[in-house]
Protein backbone atom coordinates (compact mmCIF):
# COMPACT_ATOMS: atom_id res chain seq x y z
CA UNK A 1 -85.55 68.67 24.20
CA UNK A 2 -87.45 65.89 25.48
CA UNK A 3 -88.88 65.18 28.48
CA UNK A 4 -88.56 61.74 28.65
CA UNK A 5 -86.49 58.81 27.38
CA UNK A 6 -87.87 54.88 28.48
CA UNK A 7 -85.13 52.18 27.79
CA UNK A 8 -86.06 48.64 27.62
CA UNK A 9 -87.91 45.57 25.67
CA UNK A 10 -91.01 46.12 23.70
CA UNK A 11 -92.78 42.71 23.61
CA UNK A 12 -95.81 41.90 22.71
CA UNK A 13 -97.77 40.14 25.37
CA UNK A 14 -100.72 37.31 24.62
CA UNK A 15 -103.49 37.89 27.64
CA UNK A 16 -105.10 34.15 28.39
CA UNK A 17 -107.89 33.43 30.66
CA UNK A 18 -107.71 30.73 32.95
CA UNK A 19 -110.45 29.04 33.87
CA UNK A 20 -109.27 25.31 35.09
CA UNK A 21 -106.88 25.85 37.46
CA UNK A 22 -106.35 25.96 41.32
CA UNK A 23 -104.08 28.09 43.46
CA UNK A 24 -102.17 26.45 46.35
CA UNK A 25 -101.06 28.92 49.26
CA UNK A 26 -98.75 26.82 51.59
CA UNK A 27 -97.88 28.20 55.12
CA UNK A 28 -95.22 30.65 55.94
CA UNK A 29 -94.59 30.98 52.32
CA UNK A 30 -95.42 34.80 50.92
CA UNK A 31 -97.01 33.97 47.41
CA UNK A 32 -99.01 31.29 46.23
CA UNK A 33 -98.71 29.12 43.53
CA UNK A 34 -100.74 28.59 40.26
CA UNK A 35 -101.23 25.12 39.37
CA UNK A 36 -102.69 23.58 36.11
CA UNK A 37 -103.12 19.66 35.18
CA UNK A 38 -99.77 18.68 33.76
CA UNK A 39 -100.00 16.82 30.12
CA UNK A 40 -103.55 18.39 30.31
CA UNK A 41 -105.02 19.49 27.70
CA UNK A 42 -106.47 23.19 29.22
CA UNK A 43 -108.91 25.35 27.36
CA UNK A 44 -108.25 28.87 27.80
CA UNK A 45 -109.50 32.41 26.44
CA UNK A 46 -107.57 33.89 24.79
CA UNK A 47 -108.30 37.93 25.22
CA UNK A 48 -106.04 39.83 22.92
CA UNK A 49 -102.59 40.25 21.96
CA UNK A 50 -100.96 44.03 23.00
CA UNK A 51 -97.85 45.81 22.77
CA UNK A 52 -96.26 46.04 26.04
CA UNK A 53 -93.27 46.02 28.35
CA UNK A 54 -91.69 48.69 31.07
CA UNK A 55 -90.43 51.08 28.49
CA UNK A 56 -93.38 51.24 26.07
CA UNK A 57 -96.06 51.64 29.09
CA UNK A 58 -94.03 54.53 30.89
CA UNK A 59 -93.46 56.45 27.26
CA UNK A 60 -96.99 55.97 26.49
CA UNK A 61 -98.43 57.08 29.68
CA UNK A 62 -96.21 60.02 29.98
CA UNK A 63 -97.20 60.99 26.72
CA UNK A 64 -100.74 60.77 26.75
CA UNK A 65 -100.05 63.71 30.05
CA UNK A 66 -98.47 65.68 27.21
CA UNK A 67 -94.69 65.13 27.96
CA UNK A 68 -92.43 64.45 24.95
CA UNK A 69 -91.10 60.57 25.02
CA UNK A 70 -89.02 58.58 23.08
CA UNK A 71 -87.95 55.01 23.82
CA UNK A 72 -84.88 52.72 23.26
CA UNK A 73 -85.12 49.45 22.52
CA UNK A 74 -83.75 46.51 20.53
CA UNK A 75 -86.42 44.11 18.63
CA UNK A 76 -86.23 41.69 16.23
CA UNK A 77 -87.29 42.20 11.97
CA UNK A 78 -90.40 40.96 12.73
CA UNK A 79 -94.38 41.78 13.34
CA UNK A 80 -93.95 42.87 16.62
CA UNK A 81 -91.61 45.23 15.18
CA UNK A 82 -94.34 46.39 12.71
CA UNK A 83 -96.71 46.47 15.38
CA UNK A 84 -95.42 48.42 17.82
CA UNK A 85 -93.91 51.30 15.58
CA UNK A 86 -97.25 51.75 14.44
CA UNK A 87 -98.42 51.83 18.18
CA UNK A 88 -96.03 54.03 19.57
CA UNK A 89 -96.42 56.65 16.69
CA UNK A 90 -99.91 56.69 17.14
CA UNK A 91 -99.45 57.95 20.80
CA UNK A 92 -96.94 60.16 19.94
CA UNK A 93 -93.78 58.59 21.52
CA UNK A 94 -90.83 59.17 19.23
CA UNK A 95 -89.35 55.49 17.96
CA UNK A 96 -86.23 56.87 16.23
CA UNK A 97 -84.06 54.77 19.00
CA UNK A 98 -85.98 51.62 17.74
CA UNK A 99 -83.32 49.69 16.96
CA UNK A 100 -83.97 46.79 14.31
CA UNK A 101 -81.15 43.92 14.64
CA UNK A 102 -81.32 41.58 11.72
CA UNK A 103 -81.82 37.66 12.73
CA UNK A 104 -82.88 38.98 16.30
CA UNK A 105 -86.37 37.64 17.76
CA UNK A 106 -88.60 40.72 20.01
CA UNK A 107 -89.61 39.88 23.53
CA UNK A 108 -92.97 38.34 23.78
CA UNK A 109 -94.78 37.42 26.75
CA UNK A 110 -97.52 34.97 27.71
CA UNK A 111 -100.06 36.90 30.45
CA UNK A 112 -101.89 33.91 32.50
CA UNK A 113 -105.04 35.81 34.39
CA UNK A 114 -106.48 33.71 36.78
CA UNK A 115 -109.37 35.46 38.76
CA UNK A 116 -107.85 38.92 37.79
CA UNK A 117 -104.43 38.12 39.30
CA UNK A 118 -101.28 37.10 36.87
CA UNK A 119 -98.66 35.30 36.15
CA UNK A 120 -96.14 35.81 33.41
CA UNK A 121 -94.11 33.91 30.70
CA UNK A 122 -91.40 35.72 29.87
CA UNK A 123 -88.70 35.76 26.71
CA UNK A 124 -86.69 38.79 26.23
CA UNK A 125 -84.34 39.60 23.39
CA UNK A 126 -80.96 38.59 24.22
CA UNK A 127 -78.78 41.86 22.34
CA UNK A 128 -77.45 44.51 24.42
CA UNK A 129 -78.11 47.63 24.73
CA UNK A 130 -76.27 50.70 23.73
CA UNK A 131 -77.00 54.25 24.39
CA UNK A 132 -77.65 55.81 21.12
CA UNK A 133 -75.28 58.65 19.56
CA UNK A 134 -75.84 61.22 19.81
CA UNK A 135 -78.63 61.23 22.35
CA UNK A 136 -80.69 64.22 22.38
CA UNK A 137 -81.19 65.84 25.37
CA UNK A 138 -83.59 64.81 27.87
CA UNK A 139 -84.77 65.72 31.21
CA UNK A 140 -85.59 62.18 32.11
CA UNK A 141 -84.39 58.65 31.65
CA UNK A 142 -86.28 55.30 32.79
CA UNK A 143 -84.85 52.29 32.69
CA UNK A 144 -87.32 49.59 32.85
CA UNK A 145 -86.62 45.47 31.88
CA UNK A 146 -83.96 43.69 29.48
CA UNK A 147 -82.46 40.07 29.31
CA UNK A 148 -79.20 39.57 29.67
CA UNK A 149 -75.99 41.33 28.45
CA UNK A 150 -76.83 44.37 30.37
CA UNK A 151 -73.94 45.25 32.53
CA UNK A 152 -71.57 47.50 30.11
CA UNK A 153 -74.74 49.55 29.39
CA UNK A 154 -75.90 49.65 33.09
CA UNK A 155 -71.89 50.70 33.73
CA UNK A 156 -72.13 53.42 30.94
CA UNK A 157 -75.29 54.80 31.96
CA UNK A 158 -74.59 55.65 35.78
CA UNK A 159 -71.81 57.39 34.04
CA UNK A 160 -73.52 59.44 31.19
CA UNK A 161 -76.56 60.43 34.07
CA UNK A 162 -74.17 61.87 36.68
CA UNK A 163 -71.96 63.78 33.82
CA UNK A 164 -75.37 64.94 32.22
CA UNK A 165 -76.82 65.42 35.68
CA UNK A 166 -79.81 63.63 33.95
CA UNK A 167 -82.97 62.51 36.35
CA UNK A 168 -83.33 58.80 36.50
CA UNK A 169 -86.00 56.51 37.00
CA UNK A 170 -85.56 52.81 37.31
CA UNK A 171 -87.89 49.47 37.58
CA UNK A 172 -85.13 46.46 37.63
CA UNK A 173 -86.31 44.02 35.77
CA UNK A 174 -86.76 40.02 36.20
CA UNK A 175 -83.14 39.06 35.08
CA UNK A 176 -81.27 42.20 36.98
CA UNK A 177 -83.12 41.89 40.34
CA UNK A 178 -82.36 38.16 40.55
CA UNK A 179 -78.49 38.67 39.40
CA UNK A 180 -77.91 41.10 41.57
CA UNK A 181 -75.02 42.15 39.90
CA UNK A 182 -72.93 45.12 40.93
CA UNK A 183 -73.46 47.57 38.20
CA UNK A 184 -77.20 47.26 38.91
CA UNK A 185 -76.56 48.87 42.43
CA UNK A 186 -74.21 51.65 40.84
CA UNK A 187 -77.11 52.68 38.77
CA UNK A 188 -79.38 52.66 41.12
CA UNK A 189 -77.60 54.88 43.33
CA UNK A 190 -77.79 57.49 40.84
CA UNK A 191 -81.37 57.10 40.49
CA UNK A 192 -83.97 60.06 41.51
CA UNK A 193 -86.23 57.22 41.78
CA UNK A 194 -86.22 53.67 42.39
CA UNK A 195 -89.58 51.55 41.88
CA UNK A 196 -89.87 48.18 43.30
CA UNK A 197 -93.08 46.06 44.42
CA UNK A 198 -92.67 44.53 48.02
CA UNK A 199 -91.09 41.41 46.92
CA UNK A 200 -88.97 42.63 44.62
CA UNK A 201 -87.81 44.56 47.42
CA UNK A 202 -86.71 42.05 49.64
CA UNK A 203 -84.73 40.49 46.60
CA UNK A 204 -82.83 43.60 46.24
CA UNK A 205 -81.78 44.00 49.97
CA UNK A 206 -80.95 39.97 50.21
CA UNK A 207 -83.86 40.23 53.89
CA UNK A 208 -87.47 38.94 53.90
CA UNK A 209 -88.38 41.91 55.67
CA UNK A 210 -92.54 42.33 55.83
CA UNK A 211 -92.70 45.87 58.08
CA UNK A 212 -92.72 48.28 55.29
CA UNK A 213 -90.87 50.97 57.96
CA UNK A 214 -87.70 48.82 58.18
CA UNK A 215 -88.30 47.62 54.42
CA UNK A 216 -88.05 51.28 52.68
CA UNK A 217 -85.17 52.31 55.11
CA UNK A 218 -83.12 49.07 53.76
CA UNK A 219 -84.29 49.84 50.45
CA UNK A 220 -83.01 53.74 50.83
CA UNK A 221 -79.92 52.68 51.76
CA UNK A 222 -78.64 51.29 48.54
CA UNK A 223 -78.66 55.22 47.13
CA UNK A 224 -81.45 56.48 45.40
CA UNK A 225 -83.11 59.74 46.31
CA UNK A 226 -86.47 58.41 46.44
CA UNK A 227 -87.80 54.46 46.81
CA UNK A 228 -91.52 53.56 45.70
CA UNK A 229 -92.83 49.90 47.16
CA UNK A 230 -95.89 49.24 45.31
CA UNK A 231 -97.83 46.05 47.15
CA UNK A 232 -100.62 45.38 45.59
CA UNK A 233 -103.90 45.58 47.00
CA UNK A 234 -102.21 47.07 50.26
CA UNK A 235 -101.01 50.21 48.11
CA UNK A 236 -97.84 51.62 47.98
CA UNK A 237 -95.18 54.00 49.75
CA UNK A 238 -92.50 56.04 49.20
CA UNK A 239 -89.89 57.14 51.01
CA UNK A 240 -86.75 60.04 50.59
CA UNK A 241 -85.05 59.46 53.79
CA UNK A 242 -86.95 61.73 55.80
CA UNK A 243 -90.50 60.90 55.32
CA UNK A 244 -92.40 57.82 54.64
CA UNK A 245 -95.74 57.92 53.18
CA UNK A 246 -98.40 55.17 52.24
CA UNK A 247 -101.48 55.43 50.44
CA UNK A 248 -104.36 52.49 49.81
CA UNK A 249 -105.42 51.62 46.39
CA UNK A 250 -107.81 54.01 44.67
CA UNK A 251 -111.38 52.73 44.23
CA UNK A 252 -112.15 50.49 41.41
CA UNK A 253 -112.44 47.25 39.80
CA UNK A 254 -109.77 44.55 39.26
CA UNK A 255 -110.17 42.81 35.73
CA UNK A 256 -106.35 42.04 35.10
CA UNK A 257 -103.40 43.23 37.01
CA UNK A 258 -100.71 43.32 34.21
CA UNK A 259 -99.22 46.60 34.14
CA UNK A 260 -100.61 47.98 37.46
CA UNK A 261 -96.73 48.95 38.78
CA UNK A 262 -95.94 50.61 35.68
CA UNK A 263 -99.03 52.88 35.86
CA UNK A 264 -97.91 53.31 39.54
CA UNK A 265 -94.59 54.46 38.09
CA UNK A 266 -95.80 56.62 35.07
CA UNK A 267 -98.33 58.66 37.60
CA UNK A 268 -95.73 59.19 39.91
CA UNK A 269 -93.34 60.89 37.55
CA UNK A 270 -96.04 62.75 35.63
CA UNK A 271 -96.91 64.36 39.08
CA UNK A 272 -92.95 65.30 40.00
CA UNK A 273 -92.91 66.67 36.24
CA UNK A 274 -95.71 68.80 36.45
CA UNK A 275 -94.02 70.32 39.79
CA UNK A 276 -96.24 67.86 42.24
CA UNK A 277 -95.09 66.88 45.94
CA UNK A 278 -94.50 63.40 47.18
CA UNK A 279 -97.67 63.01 48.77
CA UNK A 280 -99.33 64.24 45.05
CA UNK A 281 -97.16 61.52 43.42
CA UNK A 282 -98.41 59.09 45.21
CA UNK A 283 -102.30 59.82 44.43
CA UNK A 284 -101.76 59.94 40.95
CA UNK A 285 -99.74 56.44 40.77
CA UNK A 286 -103.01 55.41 42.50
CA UNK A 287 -105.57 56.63 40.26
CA UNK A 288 -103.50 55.87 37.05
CA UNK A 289 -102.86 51.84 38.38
CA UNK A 290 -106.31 51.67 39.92
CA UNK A 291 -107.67 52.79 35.79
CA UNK A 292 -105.04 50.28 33.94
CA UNK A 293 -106.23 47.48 36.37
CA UNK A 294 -109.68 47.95 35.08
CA UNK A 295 -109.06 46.74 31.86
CA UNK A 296 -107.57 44.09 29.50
CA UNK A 297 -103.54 45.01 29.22
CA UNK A 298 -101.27 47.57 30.45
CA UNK A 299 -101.50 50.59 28.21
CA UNK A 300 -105.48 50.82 27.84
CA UNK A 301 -106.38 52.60 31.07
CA UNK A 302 -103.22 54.82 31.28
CA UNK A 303 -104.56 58.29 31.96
CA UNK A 304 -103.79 61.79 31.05
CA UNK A 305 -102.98 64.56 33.77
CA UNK A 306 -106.47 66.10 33.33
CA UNK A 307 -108.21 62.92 33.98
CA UNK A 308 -106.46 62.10 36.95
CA UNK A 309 -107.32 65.36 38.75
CA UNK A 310 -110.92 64.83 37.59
CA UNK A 311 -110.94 61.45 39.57
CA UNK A 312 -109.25 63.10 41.95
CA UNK A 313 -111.43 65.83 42.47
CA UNK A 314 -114.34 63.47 43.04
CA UNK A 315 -112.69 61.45 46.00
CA UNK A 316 -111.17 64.91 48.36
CA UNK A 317 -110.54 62.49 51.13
CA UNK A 318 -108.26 60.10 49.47
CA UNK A 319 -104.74 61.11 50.46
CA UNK A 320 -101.29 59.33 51.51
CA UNK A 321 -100.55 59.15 55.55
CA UNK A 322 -97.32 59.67 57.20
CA UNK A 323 -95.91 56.28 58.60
C-alpha cells in the first residue's frame, strides 16, 4: 500500500533573477505589480532550471519523511520527461502513473524573482487526466494543479474518494480557482484538507474578505474537514470548524519564495501522518516552508521528519495561538 498518491503537472520551471525592474503598489489594491521596460531589452540571471510543480514537490517531500509516494501526471515525449523520471526515482517516489502522451508538450514554467518575491509564467499541458486502472491502494490522495479539461476527472474522483473512503488533500490550481467550476467545489467537499493562500481564498468564496476569522469560516463552509490559509510572511492558519489556529513564519532567510505553500502543505500532512495534532501540523508546515524559502527552487529545502523536530527542538517557544 502506499501512503501517498500526488496528481498533477510536472513542469520544469526556469528560475530568473531580476535585477531592472520596479514594483508599483497602487492604493486599496491588495498586491502589487511587477513592471519591466516594455520592448526592453532586460538582462537577467538566469539561476537554474528544476523539476517542479504541486504534485512532484508534495511526493518528494513526503518521501524524503519516509512515506511511500507515487504521482500521476501527463507530460509530453520530451526532456522534461527524461528529466524528471530520473528525479523522482532518485527520491524514491514511484513514477509508474507517469503517463507519456505522444505529440504532447510538459508544463514548463518561467520563475521571475525579484528581491526574493515571485512571479510566475505559466503553460500547462492541455490532456486530461484519468485515474489510472487499477489504482493501488493508497491512504492518501493530493490533488495539486492542471490546465484545462479537468472536470470529468475532478467528477470521477469525488466519487472514487468517498467509495474508497480515501483521505484527500487538495491545492486548486491557477485554471480551477479562477473557473470556479462546480465539480471543483464537489471535490473539495470531500477533501480532509483544503490548502489555499489568502488570496486564493477570497477567489474561492467570490468576498475580498481580509479578517482571517470571517475568511476561514467562509472558506469552511464550502465542505472540507480542515482549511489551511497560508499568507505569506504573516503565516498561516487552519481551521476544522471548531478551532482556529495561526502561527508566524519560522525563523529564516528569504532567497526565493517559489514553492513555500507546497512545503506548507507537505509538512502539514507529514505531521497528521505520523499521528500529529493540528497545532503540530502547523509547526512543521512552518519549518518545512521557512527551509524551501531559503534556497533556489521548491524541492531543495524540503525536509525530512527528523530534521524538522531537530529545528523544532531548538526554538520550544514557537507554537500556533488560538484565534
Amino acid at each position: 500500500m502506499l501512503d501517498l498518491i500526488t496528481i498533477g503537472d510536472i513542469k520544469l520551471d526556469t528560475f530568473v533573477v531580476l535585477n531592472d525592474a520596479s514594483l508599483q503598489c497602487q492604493l486599496k489594491m491588495p498586491e502589487c505589480q511587477l513592471c519591466l521596460d516594455y520592448g526592453g531589452k532586460i538582462v537577467v540571471e538566469m539561476v537554474d532550471s528544476q523539476i517542479a510543480g504541486t504534485a512532484p514537490n508534495v511526493a518528494v517531500g513526503l518521501s524524503r519523511m519516509g512515506q511511500k509516494t507515487a504521482v500521476i501526471s501527463n507530460m509530453g515525449q520530451d526532456g522534461t520527461r527524461k528529466l524528471s523520471l530520473e528525479k523522482l526515482e532518485k527520491e524514491k517516489v514511484s513514477t509508474r502513473f507517469v503517463r507519456s502522451i505522444k505529440g504532447a508538450k510538459s508544463a514548463y514554467s518561467v520563475v521571475l524573482n525579484f528581491k526574493g518575491e515571485k512571479t510566475l509564467l505559466t503553460a500547462h499541458n492541455q490532456n486530461a487526466y484519468r485515474l489510472p486502472k487499477p489504482l493501488p491502494e493508497t491512504k492518501w490522495l493530493y490533488v495539486g494543479e492542471m490546465g484545462n479539461g479537468y472536470e470529468p476527472f475532478f467528477s470521477n474522483l469525488a466519487r472514487y474518494v468517498q467509495k474508497k473512503k480515501i483521505r484527500l488533500g487538495i491545492n486548486p490550481g491557477t485554471v480551477q480557482i479562477s473557473e470556479r467550476k462546480p465539480v471543483l467545489f464537489e471535490l473539495i467537499q470531500k477533501a480532509e484538507v483544503l490548502f489555499v493562500n489568502r488570496s486564493e481564498a477570497q477567489y474561492l468564496i467570490s468576498k475580498t474578505i481580509d479578517e482571517i476569522t470571517r475568511l476561514a469560516t467562509e472558506l469552511y463552509s464550502l465542505g472540507a474537514k480542515v482549511v489551511v490559509v497560508t499568507d505569506g510572511k504573516n503565516g498561516a492558519a487552519c481551521f476544522d470548524g471548531k478551532t482556529l489556529l495561526s502561527i508566524d513564519i519560522f525563523p529564516g532567510k528569504l532567497v526565493e519564495a517559489t514553492g513555500a505553500g507546497d512545503a506548507f502543505a507537505t509538512g502539514f500532512i507529514g505531521a497528521l501522518m505520523h499521528g500529529k495534532t493540528a497545532k503540530d501540523a502547523l509547526k512543521w508546515g512552518s519549518v518545512n516552508s521557512a527551509s524551501v524559502i531559503g534556497q533556489v527552487g521548491p524541492q531543495d529545502g524540503l525536509l525530512s521528519d527528523r530534521q524538522i523536530a531537530s529545528r523544532l527542538k531548538k526554538h520550544p517557544s514557537f507554537k500556533p495561538k488560538i484565534i
